[in-house]
C-alpha atoms as a PDB file:
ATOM      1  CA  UNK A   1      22.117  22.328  37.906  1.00  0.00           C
ATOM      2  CA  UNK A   2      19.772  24.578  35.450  1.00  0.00           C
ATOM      3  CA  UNK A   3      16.296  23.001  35.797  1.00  0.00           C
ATOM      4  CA  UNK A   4      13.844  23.446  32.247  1.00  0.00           C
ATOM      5  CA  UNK A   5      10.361  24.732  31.917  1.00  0.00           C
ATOM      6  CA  UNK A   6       8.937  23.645  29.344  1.00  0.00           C
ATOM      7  CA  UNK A   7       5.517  24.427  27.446  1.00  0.00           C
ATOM      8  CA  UNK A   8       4.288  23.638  24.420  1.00  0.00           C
ATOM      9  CA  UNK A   9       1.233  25.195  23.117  1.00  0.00           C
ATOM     10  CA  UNK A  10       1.002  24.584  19.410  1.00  0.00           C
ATOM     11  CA  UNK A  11       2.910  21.313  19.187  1.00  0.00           C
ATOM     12  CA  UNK A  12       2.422  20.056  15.391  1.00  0.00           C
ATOM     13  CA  UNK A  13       1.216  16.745  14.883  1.00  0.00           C
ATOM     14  CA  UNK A  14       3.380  14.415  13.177  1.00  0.00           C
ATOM     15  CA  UNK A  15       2.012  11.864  10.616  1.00  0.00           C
ATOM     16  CA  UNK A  16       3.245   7.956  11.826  1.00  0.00           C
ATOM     17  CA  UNK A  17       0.852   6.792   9.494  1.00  0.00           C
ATOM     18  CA  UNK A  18      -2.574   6.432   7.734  1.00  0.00           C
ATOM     19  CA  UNK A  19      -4.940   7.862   9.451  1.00  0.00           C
ATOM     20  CA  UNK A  20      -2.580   7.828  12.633  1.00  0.00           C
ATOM     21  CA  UNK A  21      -1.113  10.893  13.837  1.00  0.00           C
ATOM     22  CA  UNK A  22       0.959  11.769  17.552  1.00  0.00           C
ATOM     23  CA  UNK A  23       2.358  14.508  19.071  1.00  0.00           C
ATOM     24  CA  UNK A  24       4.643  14.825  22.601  1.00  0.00           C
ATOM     25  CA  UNK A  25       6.559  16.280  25.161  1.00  0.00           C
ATOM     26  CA  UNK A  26       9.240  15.259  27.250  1.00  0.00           C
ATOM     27  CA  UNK A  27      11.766  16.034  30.042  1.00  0.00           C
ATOM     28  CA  UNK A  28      14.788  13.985  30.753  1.00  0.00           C
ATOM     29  CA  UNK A  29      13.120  10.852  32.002  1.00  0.00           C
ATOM     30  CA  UNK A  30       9.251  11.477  31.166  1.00  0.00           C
ATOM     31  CA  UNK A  31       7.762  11.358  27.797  1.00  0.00           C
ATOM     32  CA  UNK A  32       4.373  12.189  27.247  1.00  0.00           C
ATOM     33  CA  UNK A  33       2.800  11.320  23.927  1.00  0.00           C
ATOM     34  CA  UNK A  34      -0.845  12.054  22.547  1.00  0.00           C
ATOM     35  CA  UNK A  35      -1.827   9.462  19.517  1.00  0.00           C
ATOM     36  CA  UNK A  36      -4.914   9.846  17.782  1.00  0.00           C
ATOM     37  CA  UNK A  37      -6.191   7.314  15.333  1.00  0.00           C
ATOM     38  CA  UNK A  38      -8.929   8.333  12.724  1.00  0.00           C
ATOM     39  CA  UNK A  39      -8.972   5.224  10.785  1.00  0.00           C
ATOM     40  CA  UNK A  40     -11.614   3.118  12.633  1.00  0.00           C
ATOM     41  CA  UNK A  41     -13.109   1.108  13.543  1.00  0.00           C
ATOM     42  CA  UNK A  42     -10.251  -1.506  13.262  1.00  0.00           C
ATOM     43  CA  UNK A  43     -11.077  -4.962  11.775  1.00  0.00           C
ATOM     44  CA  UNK A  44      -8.522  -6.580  13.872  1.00  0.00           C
ATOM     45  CA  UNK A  45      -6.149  -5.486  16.298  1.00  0.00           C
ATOM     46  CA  UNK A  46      -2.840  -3.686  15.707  1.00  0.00           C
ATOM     47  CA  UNK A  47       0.084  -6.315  15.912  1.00  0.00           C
ATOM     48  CA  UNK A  48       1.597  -7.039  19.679  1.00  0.00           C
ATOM     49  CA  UNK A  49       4.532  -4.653  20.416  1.00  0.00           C
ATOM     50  CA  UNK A  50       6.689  -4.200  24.074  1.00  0.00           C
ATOM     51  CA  UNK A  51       9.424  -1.977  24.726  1.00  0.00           C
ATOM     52  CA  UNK A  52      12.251  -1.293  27.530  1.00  0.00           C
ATOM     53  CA  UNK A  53       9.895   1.337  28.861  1.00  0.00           C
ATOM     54  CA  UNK A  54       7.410   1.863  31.460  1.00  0.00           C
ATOM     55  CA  UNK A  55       3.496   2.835  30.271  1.00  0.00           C
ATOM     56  CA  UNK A  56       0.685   5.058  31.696  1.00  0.00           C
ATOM     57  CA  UNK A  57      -2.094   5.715  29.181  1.00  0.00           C
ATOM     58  CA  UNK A  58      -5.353   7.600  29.419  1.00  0.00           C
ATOM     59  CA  UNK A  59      -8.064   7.257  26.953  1.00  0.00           C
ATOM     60  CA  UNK A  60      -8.937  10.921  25.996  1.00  0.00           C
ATOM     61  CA  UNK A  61     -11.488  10.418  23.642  1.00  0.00           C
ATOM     62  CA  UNK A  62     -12.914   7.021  21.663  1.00  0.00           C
ATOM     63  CA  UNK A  63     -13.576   3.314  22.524  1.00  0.00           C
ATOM     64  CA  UNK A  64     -10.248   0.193  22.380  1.00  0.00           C
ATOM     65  CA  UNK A  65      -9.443  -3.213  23.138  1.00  0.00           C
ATOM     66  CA  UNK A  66      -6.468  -3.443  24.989  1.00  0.00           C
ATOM     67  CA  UNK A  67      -4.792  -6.881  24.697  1.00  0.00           C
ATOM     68  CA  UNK A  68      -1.729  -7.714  27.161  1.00  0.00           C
ATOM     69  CA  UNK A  69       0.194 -11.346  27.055  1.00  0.00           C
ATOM     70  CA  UNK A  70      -0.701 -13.622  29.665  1.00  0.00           C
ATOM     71  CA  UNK A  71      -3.450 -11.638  30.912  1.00  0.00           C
ATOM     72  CA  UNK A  72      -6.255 -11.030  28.432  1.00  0.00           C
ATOM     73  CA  UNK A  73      -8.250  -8.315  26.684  1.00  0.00           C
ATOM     74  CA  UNK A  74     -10.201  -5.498  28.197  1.00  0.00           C
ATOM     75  CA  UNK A  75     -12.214  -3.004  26.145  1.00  0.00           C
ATOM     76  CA  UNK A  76     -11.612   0.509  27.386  1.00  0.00           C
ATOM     77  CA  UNK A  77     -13.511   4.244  26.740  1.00  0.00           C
ATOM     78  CA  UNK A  78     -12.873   7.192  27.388  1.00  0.00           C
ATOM     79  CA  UNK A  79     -12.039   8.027  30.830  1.00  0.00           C
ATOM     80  CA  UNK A  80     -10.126   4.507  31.326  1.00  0.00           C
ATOM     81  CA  UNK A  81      -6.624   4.156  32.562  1.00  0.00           C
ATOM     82  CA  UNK A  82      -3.904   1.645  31.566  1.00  0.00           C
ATOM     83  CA  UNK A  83      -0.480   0.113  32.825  1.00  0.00           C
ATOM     84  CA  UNK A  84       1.553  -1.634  31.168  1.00  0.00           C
ATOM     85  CA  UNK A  85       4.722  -3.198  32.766  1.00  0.00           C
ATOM     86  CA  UNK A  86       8.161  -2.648  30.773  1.00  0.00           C
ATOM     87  CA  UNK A  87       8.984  -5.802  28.880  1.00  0.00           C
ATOM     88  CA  UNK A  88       5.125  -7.300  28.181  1.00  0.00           C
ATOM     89  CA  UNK A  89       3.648  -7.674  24.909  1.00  0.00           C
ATOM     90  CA  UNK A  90       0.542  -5.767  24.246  1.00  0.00           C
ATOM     91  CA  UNK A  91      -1.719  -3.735  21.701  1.00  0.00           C
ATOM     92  CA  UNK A  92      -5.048  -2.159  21.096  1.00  0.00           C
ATOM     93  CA  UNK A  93      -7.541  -2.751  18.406  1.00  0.00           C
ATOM     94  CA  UNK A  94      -9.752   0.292  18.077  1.00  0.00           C
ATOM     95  CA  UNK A  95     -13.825   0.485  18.305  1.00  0.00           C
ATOM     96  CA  UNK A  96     -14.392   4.154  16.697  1.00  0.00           C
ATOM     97  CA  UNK A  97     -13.742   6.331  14.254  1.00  0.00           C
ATOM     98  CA  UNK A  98     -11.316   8.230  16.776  1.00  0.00           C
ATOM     99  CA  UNK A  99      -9.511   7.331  19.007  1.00  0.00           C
ATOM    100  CA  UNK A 100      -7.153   9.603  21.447  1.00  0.00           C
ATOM    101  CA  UNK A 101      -5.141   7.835  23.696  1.00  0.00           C
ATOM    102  CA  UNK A 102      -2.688   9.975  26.257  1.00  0.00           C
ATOM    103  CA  UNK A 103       0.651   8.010  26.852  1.00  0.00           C
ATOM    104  CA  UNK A 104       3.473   8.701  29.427  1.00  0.00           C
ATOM    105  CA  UNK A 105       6.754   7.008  29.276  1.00  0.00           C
ATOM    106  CA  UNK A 106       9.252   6.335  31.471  1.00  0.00           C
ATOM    107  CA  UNK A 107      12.315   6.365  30.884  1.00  0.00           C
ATOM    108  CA  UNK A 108      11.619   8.627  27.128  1.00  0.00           C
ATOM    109  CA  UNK A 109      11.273   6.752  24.044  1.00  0.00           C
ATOM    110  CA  UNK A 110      13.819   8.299  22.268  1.00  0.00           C
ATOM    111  CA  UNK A 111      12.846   6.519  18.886  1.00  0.00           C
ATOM    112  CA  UNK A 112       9.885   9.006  19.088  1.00  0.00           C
ATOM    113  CA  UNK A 113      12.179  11.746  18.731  1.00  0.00           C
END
């Protein structure tokens, strides 16, 4: 079995719309995705969302409110980690001008591709 090295220096960002931008890499089973938002401060939060996958996030740069089903909001800055289960409904609602969040994914979201 041929392993991959991958690196990606100069990854372009792709537009996924106003004022909200990503870019990512990704093995076989490990997606990691960098989403920046410019268009904030939010007036209300983003509408819920869940997916199949599972969710490690870091806030890289900004202020949020993370929501999650069944468990509540918690506003987050930079430096703050998140999980979120596969299967639970959850969004953010941003505090800033910019936010960066860092996601990884597990297995990839190959809808990002």
């Amino acid at each position: 079995m041929h392993n991959h090295i991958l690196i990606d220096t100069a990854s372009d960002w792709t537009p996924i719309g106003p004022g909200l931008r990503r870019k990512l890499i990704h093995t076989q089973n490990l997606m990691l995705v960098v989403v920046e938002f410019t268009n904030g401060p939010a007036e209300i939060a983003d509408p819920f969302h869940d997916h199949p996958h599972e969710q490690v996030s870091y806030i890289a740069e900004g202020e949020l409110i993370l929501f999650i089903k069944g468990v509540g909001e918690q506003r987050l800055q930079k430096g703050d980690l998140f999980a979120v289960p596969s299967g639970i409904p959850h969004t953010i609602q941003t505090l800033t001008p910019v936010v960066r969040v860092i996601d990884s994914f597990s297995p990839i979201r190959k809808e990002f591709l």
